[in-house]
Protein backbone atom coordinates (compact mmCIF):
# COMPACT_ATOMS: atom_id res chain seq x y z
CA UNK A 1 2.34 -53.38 -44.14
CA UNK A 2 0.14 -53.73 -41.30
CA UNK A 3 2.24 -53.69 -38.68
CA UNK A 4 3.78 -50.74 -40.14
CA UNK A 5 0.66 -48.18 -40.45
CA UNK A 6 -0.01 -49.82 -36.65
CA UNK A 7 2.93 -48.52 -35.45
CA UNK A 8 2.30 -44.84 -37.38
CA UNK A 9 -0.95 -44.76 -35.73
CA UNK A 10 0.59 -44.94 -32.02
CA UNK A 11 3.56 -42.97 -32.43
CA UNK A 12 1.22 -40.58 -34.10
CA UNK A 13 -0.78 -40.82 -31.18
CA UNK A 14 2.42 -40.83 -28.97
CA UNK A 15 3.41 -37.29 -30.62
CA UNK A 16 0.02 -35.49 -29.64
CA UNK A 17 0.57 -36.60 -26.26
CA UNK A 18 3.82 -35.39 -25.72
CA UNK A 19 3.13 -32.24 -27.36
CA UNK A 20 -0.32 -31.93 -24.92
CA UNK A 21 2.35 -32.75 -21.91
CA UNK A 22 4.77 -30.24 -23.04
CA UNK A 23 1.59 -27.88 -23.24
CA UNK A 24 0.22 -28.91 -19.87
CA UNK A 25 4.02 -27.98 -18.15
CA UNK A 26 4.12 -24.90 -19.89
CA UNK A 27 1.05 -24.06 -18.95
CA UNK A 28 1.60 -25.10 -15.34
CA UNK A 29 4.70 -23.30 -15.16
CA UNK A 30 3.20 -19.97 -16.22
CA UNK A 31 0.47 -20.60 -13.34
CA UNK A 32 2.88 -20.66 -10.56
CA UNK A 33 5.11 -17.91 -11.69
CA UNK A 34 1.73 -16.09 -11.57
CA UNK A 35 1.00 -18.04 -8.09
CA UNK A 36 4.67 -16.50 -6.91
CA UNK A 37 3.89 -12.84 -7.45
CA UNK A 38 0.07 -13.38 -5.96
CA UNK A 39 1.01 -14.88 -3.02
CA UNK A 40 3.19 -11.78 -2.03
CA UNK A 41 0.16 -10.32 -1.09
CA UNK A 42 -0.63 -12.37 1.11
CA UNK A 43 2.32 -10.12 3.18
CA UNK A 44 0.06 -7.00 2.65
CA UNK A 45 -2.79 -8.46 3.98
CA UNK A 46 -1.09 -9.48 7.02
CA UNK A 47 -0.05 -5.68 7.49
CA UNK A 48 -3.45 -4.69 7.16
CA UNK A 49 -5.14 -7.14 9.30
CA UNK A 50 -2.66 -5.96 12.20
CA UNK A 51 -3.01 -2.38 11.12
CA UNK A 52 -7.22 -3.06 11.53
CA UNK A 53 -6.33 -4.81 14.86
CA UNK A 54 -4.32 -2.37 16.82
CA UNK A 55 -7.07 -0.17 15.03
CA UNK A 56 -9.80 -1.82 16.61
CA UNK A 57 -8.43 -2.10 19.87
CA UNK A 58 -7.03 1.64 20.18
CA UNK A 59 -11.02 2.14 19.06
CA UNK A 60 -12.25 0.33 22.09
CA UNK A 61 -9.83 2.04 25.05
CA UNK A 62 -10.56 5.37 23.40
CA UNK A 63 -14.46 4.43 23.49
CA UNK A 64 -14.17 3.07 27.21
CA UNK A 65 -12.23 6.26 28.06
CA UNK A 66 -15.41 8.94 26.89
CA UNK A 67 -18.29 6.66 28.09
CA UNK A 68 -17.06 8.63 31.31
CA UNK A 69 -18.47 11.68 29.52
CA UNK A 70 -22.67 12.01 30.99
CA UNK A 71 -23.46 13.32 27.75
CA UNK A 72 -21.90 10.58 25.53
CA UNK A 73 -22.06 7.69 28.09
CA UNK A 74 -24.49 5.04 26.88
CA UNK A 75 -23.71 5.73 22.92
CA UNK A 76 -19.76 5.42 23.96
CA UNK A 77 -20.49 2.22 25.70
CA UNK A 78 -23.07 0.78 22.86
CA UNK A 79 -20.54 1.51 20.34
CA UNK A 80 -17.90 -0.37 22.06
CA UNK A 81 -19.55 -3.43 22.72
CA UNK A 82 -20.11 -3.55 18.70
CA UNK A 83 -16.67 -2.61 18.32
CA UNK A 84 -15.32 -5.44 20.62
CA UNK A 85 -17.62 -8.13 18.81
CA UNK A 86 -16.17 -7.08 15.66
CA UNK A 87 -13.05 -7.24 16.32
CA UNK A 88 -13.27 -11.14 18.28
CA UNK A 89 -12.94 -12.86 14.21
CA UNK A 90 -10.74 -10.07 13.40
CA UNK A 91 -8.44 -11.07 16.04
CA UNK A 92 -8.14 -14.32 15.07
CA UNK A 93 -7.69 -13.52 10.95
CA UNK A 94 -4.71 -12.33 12.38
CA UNK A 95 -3.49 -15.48 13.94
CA UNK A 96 -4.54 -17.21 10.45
CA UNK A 97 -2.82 -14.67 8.46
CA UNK A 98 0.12 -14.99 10.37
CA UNK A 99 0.20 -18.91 10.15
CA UNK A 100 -0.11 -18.24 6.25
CA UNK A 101 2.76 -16.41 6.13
CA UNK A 102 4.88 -19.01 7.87
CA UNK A 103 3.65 -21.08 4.81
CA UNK A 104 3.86 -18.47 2.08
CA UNK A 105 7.79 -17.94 2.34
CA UNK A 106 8.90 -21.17 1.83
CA UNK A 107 6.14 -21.66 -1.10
CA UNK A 108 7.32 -19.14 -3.31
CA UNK A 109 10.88 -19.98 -2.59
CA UNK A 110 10.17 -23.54 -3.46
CA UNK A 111 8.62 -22.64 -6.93
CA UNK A 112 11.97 -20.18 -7.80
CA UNK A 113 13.41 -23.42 -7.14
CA UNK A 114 11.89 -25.80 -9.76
CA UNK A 115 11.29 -22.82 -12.30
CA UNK A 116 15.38 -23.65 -13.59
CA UNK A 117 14.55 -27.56 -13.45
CA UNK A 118 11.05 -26.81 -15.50
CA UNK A 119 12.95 -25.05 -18.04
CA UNK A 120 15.32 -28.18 -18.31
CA UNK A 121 12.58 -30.60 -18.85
CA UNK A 122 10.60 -28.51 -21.43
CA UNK A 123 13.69 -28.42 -23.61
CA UNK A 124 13.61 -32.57 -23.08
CA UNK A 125 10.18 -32.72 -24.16
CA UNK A 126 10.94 -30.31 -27.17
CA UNK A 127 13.64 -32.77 -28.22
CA UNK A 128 11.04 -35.66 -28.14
CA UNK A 129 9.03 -34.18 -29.93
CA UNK A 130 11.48 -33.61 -32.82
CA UNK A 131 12.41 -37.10 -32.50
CA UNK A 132 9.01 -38.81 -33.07
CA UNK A 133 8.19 -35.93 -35.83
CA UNK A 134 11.62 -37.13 -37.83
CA UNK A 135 10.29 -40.86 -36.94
CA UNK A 136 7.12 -40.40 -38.38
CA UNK A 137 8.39 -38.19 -41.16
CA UNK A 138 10.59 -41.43 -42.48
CA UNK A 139 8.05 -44.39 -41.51
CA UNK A 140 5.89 -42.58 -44.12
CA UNK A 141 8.34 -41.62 -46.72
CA UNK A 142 9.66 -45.42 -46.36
CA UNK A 143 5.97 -46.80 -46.48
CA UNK A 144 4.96 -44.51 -49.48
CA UNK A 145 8.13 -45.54 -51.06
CA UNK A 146 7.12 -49.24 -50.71
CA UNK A 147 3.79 -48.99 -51.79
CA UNK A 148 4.65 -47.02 -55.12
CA UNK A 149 7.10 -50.23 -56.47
CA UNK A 150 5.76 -52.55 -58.42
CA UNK A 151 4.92 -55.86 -57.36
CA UNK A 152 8.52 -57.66 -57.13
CA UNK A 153 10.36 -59.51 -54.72
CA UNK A 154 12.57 -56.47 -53.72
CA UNK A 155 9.47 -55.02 -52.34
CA UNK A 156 8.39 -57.68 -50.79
CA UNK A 157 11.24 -58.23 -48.83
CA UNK A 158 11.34 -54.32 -48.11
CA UNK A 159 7.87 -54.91 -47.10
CA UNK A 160 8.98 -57.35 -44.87
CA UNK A 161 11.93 -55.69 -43.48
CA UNK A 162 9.55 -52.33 -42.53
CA UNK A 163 6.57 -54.38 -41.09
CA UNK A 164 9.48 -56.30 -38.47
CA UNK A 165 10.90 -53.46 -37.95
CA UNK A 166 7.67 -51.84 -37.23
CA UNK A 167 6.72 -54.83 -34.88
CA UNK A 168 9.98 -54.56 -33.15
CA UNK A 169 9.41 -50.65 -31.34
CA UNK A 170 5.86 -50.87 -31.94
CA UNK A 171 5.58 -51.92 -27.79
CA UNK A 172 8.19 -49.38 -26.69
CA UNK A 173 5.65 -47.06 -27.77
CA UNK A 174 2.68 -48.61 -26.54
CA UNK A 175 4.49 -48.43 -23.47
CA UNK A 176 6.34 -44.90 -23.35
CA UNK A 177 2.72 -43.86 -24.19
CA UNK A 178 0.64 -45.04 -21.85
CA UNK A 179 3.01 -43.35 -19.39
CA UNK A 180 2.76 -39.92 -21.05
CA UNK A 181 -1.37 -41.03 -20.88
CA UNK A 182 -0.37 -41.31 -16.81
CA UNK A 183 1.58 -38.27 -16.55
CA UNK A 184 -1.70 -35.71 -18.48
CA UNK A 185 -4.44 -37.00 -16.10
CA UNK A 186 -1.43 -36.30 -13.41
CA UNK A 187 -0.99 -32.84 -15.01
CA UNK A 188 -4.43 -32.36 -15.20
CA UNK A 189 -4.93 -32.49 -11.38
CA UNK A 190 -2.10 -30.73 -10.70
CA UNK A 191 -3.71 -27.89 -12.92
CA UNK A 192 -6.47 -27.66 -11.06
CA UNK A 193 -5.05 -27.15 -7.27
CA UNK A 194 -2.87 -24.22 -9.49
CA UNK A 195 -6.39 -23.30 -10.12
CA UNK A 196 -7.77 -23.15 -6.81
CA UNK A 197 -4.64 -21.33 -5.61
CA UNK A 198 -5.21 -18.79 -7.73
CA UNK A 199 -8.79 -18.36 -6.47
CA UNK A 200 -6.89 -18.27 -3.03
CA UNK A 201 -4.59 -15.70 -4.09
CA UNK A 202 -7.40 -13.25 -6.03
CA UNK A 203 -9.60 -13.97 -2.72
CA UNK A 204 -6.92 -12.40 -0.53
CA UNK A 205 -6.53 -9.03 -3.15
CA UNK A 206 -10.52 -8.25 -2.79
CA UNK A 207 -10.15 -9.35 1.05
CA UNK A 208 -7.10 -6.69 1.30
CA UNK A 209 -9.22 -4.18 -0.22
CA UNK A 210 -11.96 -4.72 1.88
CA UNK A 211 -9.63 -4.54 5.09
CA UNK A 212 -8.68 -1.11 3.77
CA UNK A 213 -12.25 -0.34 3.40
CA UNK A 214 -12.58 -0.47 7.15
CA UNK A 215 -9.24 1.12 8.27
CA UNK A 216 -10.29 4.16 6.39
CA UNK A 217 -13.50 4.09 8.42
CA UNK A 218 -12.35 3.63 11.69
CA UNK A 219 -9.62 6.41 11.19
CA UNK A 220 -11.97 9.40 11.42
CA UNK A 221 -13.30 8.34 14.84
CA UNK A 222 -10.90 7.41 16.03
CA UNK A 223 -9.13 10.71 15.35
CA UNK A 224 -12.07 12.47 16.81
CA UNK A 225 -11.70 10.35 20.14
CA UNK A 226 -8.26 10.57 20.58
CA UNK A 227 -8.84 14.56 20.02
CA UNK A 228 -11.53 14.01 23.25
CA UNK A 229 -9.39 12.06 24.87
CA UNK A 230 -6.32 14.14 24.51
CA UNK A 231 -8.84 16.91 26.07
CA UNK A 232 -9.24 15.15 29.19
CA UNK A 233 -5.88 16.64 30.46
CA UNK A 234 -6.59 19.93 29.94
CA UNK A 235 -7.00 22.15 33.40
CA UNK A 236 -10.17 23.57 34.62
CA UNK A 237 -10.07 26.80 36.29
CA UNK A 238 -12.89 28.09 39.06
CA UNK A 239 -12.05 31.05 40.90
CA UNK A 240 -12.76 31.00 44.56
CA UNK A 241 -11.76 34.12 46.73
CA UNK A 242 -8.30 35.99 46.40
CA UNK A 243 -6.86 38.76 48.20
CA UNK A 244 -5.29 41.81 47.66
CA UNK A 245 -1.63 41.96 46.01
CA UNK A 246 0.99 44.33 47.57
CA UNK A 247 3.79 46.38 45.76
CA UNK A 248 6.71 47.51 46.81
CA UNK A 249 8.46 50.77 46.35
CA UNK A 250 10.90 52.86 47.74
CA UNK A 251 10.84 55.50 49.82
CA UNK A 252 14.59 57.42 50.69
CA UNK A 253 15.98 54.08 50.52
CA UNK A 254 13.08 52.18 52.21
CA UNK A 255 10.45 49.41 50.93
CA UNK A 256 7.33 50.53 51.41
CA UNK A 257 4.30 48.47 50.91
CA UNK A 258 1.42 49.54 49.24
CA UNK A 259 -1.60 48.23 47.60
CA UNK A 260 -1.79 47.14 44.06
CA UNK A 261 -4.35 44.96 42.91
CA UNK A 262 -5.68 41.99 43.76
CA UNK A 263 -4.52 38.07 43.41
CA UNK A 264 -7.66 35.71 42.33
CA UNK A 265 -7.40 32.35 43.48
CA UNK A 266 -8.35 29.07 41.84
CA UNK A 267 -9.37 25.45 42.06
CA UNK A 268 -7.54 23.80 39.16
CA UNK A 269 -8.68 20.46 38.17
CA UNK A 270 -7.95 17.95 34.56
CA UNK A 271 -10.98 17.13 33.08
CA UNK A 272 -10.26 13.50 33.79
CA UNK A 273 -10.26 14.71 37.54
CA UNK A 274 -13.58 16.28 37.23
CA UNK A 275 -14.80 13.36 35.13
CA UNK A 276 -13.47 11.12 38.07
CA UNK A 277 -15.26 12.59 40.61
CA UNK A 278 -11.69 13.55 42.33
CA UNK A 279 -12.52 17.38 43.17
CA UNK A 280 -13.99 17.01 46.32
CA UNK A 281 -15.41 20.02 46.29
CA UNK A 282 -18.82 21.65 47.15
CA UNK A 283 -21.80 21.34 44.81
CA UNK A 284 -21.66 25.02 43.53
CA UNK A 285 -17.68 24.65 42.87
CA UNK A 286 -18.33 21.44 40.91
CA UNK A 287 -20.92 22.81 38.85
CA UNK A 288 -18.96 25.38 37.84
CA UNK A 289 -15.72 22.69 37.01
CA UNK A 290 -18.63 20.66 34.85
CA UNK A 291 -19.77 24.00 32.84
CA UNK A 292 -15.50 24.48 31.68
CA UNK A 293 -15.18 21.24 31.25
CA UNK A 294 -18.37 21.24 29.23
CA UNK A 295 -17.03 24.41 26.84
CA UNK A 296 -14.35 22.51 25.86
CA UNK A 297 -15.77 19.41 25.12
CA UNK A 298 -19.05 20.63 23.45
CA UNK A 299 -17.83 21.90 19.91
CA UNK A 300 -15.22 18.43 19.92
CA UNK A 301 -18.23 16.45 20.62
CA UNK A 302 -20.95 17.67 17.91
CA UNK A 303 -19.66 15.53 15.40
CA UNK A 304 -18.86 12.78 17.00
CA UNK A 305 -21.87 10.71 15.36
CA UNK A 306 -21.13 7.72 17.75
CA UNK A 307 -24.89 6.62 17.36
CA UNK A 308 -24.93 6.67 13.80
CA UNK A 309 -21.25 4.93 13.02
CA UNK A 310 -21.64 1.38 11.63
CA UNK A 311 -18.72 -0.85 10.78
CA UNK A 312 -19.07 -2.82 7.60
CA UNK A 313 -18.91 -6.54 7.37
CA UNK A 314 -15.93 -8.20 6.14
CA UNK A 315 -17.23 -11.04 3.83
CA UNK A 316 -13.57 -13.97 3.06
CA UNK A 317 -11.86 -14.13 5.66
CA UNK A 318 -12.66 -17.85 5.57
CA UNK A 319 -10.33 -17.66 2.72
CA UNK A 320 -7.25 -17.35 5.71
CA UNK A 321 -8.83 -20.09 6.91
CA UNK A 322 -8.55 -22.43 4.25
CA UNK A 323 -5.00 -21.70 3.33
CA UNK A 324 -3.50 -22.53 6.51
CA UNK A 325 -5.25 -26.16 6.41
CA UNK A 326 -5.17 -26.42 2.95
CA UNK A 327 -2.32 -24.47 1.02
CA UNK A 328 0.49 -26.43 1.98
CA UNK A 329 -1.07 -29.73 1.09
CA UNK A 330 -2.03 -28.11 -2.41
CA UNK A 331 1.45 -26.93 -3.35
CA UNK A 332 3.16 -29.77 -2.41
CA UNK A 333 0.92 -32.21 -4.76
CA UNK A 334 1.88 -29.58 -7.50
CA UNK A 335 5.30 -29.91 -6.85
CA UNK A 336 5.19 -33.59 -6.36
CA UNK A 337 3.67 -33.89 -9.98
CA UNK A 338 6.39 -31.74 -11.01
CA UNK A 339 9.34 -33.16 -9.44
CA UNK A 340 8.14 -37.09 -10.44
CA UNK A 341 7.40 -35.91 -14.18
CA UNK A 342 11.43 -34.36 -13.93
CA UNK A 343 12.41 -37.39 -13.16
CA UNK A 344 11.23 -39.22 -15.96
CA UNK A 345 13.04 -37.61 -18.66
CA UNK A 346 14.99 -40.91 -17.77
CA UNK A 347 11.88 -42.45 -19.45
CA UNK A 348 11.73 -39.87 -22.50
CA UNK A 349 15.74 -40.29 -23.32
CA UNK A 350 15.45 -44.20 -22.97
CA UNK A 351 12.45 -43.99 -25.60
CA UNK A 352 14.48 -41.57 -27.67
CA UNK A 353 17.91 -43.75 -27.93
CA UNK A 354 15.16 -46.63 -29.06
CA UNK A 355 13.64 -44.47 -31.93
CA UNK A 356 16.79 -43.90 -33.10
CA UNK A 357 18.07 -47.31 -33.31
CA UNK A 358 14.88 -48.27 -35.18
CA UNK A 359 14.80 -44.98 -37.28
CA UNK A 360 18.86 -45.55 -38.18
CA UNK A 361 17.44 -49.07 -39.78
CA UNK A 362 14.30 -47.48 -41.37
CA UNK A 363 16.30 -44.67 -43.36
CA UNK A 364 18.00 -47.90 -44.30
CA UNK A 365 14.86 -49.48 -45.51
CA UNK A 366 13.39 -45.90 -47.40
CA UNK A 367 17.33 -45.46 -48.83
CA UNK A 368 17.23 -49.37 -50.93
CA UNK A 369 13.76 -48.57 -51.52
CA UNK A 370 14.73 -45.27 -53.46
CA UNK A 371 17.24 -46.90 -54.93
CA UNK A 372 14.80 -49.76 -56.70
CA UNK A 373 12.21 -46.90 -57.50
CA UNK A 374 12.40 -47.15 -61.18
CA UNK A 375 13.89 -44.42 -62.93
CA UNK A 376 16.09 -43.82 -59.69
CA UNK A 377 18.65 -46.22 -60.41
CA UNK A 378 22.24 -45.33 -62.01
C-alpha cells in the first residue's frame, strides 16, 4: 500500500501544520490583546509630554521675569537659554505624540474588532484538526487491518481499494498543505511586527517614566520662581517728610483744632516698578526702594540654586518618532495577515467536506476488512 502510507505521511504532515497555525493565531491573538492595553499608554504619555511642555515654557517666562533681579541676572538668563534648548525636541515630541494618538484610537478599536472574528476561526481550525486526527486515526486502523490478513484475494482487492482511494485525496492534501505552509511563514512575519510593537509600546512606559522624572524636577523651581515672581508686586515703602496731624475737639459746642501727632509720608513703589527703573526718583530715595526690595527677596532667593540646577536628558523619544511613520503600516500588515487567513476557512471547510467523502469510503474499506479478519466473521 504505497500510495496509502504516502498519503499518511502528508496528512500527518498536514495535521502538524494546522495545529502550528492554530498555535501561531493563538499566539498572535494574545499579542494584540496585550498590544490593546499597551498602547493606552500611549494617552498618558501624551499628558505628560504636554504637562513637561507648558512646564518648560512657564519655566522660561518665570526665568526671563527674575533675570531682572542684579543679583540673579546672568544665572537667570544662563539657565534659560538651557531651558529653551531643552525644550526645542520636547516641543516637537509633542507634535509626534499627538500624531500617535490620531493613530492609536483607531488601532485598538480595529483589534476589538477582529478579536470576535479570531475566535471564529480558531474554533474552524480546532474542527480541522479533529477531522484529519479521525482521518488518520482510520487510514491506520484500515491499513493495519489489511496488512494483518493473510495473503488472499479479499485483501488484495482491499489493498487495492485503500491505495486508490489513497491516490484519489492524496493531492487535495498536497495542496490544502502547501497553503497552510503559505499561511505559517505569513504568520510568522506577522509575529514579528506584533513583536516590534510591543518593543514600541514597553519603549513608551520607560519613556513616560522618564518624562515624570523631569516634571518632578522642574516643579521645585519653578515653585520657587513663581514664589519670586509673585513677590514682584509687593509695595515698597520709603518715607520722605510728613507733617503734623490735627485733632479736633470740642469746645462749648465748637471744633477746635489742636495738635496730635504727626502724618509720615511715603513713596510707594511694586518691586517690578523698582526693578523697572519706573521710580524716578533721586539716588538716595532709590537706594533705599532697592534695600526693601532687597529684604524681601533675599531669604526667597537663598535657595534658589539656579547655577547648580541641571535638567536630565531624555533618552527615546525617537520611539514617537518611529510610530507615527511606522505604526500604522505595522498594524495594518498584522491585520491584513489576519483578515486574508479568515477568509480562508473557505479553504479549510472545502478540504474538510473532501476528507469526509474519502474517510466515509475508508471506514468502508477498514469495516469489510474486519469483517474477513479471521475469527471475526459470524
Amino acid at each position: 500500500m504505497e500510495q496509502t502510507d504516502q498519503l499518511l505521511h502528508h496528512i500527518s504532515t498536514a495535521e502538524g501544520n494546522t495545529t502550528q497555525i492554530e498555535s501561531d493565531v493563538k499566539a498572535l491573538d494574545t499579542e494584540l490583546n496585550t498590544i490593546h492595553d499597551d498602547l493606552a499608554v500611549s494617552k498618558t504619555v501624551n499628558d505628560s509630554l504636554h504637562l513637561l511642555d507648558d512646564s518648560l515654557t512657564t519655566a522660561s517666562q518665570l526665568l526671563a521675569a527674575v533675570a531682572a533681579i542684579p543679583s540673579i541676572s546672568q544665572s537667570a538668563s544662563d539657565l534659560k537659554k538651557v531651558v529653551d534648548a531643552y525644550h526645542t525636541p520636547i516641543q516637537q515630541a509633542v507634535k509626534d505624540s499627538d500624531a500617535v494618538e490620531k493613530i492609536v484610537a483607531p488601532i485598538r478599536i480595529k483589534i476589538e474588532q477582529l478579536e470576535p472574528k479570531v475566535a471564529i476561526l480558531d474554533k474552524t481550525l480546532l474542527v480541522v484538526m479533529l477531522a484529519e486526527a479521525q482521518f488518520i486515526n482510520t487510514l491506520g486502523s484500515a491499513e493495519q487491518c489489511i496488512n494483518s490478513l493473510p495473503d488472499s484475494d479479499i485483501k488484495t482487492k482491499l489493498d487495492q481499494q485503500m491505495d486508490a482511494a489513497s491516490s484519489s485525496i492524496d493531492p487535495a492534501v498536497l495542496k490544502f498543505d502547501g497553503v497552510q505552509v503559505a499561511i505559517l511563514t505569513t504568520l510568522d512575519k506577522a509575529k514579528q511586527l506584533a513583536d516590534q510593537i510591543k518593543t514600541w509600546a514597553e519603549n513608551l512606559l520607560d519613556l513616560n517614566l522618564r518624562i515624570n522624572s523631569v516634571i518632578n524636577i522642574l516643579k521645585p523651581l519653578i515653585d520657587a520662581l513663581q514664589a519670586v515672581a509673585d513677590a514682584f508686586k509687593q509695595t515698597i515703602r520709603v518715607p520722605y517728610g510728613g507733617y503734623p496731624k490735627t485733632c479736633y475737639k470740642k469746645v462749648f459746642g465748637h471744633k477746635i483744632p489742636y495738635p496730635c501727632g504727626w502724618v509720615t509720608v511715603y513713596y510707594s513703589f511694586t518691586i517690578q516698578q523698582i526693578l523697572d527703573g519706573a521710580t524716578g526718583m533721586i539716588k538716595p530715595i532709590v537706594d533705599l526702594l532697592e534695600a526693601g526690595m532687597n529684604e524681601v527677596l533675599k531669604p526667597l532667593l537663598r535657595n534658589l540654586g539656579l547655577d547648580s540646577f541641571t535638567l536630565p536628558a531624555i533618552p527615546g523619544l525617537d520611539v514617537l518618532t518611529q510610530l507615527t511613520s511606522k505604526l500604522q503600516d505595522t498594524f495594518d500588515s498584522i491585520a491584513a495577515t489576519l483578515e486574508a487567513l479568515i477568509n480562508q476557512q473557505t479553504d479549510f471547510n472545502t478540504f474538510m467536506a473532501e476528507l469526509k467523502k474519502i474517510l466515509d469510503a475508508m471506514s468502508e474499506i477498514n469495516i469489510q476488512c474486519q469483517l474477513n479478519t479471521p475469527g471475526q466473521k459470524s
